[in-house]
Protein backbone atom coordinates (compact mmCIF):
# COMPACT_ATOMS: atom_id res chain seq x y z
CA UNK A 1 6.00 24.75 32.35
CA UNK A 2 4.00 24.34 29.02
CA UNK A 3 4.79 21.48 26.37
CA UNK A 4 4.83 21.87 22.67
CA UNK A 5 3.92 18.84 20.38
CA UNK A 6 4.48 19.38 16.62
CA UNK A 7 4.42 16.71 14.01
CA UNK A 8 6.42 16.56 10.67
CA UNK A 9 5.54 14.08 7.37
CA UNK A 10 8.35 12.06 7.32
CA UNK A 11 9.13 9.77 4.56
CA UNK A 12 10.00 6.19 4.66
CA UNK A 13 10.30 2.92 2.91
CA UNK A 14 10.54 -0.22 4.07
CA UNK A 15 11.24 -4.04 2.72
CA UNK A 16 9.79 -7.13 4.27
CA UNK A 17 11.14 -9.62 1.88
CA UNK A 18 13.39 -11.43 4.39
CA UNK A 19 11.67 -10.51 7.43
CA UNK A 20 11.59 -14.04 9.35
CA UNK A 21 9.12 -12.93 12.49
CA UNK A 22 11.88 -12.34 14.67
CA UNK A 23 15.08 -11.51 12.91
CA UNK A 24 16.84 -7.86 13.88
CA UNK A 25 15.20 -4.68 12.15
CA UNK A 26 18.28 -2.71 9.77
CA UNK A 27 17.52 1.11 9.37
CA UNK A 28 18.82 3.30 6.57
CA UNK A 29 19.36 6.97 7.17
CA UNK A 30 19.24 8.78 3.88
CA UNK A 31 21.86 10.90 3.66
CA UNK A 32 21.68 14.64 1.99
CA UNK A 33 18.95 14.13 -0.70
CA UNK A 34 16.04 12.48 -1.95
CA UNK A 35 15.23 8.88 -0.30
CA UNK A 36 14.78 6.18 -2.79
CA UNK A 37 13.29 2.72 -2.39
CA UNK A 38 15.93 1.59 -4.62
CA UNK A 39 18.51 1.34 -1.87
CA UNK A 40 15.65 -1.72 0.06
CA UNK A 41 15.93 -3.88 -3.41
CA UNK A 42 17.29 -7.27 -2.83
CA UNK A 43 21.11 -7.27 -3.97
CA UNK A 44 21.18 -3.44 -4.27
CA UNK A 45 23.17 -2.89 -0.94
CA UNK A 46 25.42 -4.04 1.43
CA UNK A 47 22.31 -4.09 4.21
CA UNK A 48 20.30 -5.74 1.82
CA UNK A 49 22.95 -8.85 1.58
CA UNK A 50 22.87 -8.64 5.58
CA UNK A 51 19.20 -8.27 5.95
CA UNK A 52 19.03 -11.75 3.41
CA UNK A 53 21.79 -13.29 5.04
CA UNK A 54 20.00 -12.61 9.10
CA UNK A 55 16.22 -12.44 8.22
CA UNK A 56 15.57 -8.90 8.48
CA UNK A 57 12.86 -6.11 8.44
CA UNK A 58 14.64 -3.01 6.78
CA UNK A 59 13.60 0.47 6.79
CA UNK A 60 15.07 3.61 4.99
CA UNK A 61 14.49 6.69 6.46
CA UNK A 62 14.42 10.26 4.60
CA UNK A 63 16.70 13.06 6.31
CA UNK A 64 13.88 15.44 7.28
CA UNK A 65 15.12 18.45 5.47
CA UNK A 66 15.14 16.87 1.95
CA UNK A 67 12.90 15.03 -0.55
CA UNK A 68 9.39 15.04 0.52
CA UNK A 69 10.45 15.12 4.57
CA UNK A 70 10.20 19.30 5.00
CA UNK A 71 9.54 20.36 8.47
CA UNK A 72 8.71 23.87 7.64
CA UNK A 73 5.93 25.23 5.10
C-alpha cells in the first residue's frame, strides 16, 4: 500500500478584529466564485455581527475550484 500526498494553494482571508484570546473561531465557505475579503469587514455580514457580538477569530475560505484556489494546472 503506497500513499500519495499532493498539496493545492488555497486561498483564504481572515479577520482578527474581535478576536478576544479565547472566543469561538467562525469559518466562511465561499460559495461558487471568487472569495472576497469584503464578506470579514465589520458590519458587512451576519457572522461578522456574531463574531463582534462573541469575540471571534473569522476565516473565509475560497471553494478550491474558483478564484485563485485551482487544484489542477
Amino acid at each position: 500500500m503506497s500513499l500519495i500526498f499532493f498539496f493545492i494553494m488555497q486561498r483564504f482571508f481572515v479577520n482578527n478584529v474581535y478576536f478576544q484570546g479565547d472566543g469561538p473561531v467562525f469559518l466562511f465557505i465561499g460559495g461558487e466564485g471568487t472569495a472576497s475579503p469584503l464578506w470579514l469587514q465589520p458590519g458587512y455580514s451576519m457572522m461578522m455581527e456574531w463574531a463582534a457580538k462573541y469575540g471571534a477569530l473569522t476565516f473565509e475560505l475560497e471553494h478550491r475550484y474558483y478564484g485563485q484556489s485551482q487544484p489542477t494546472p
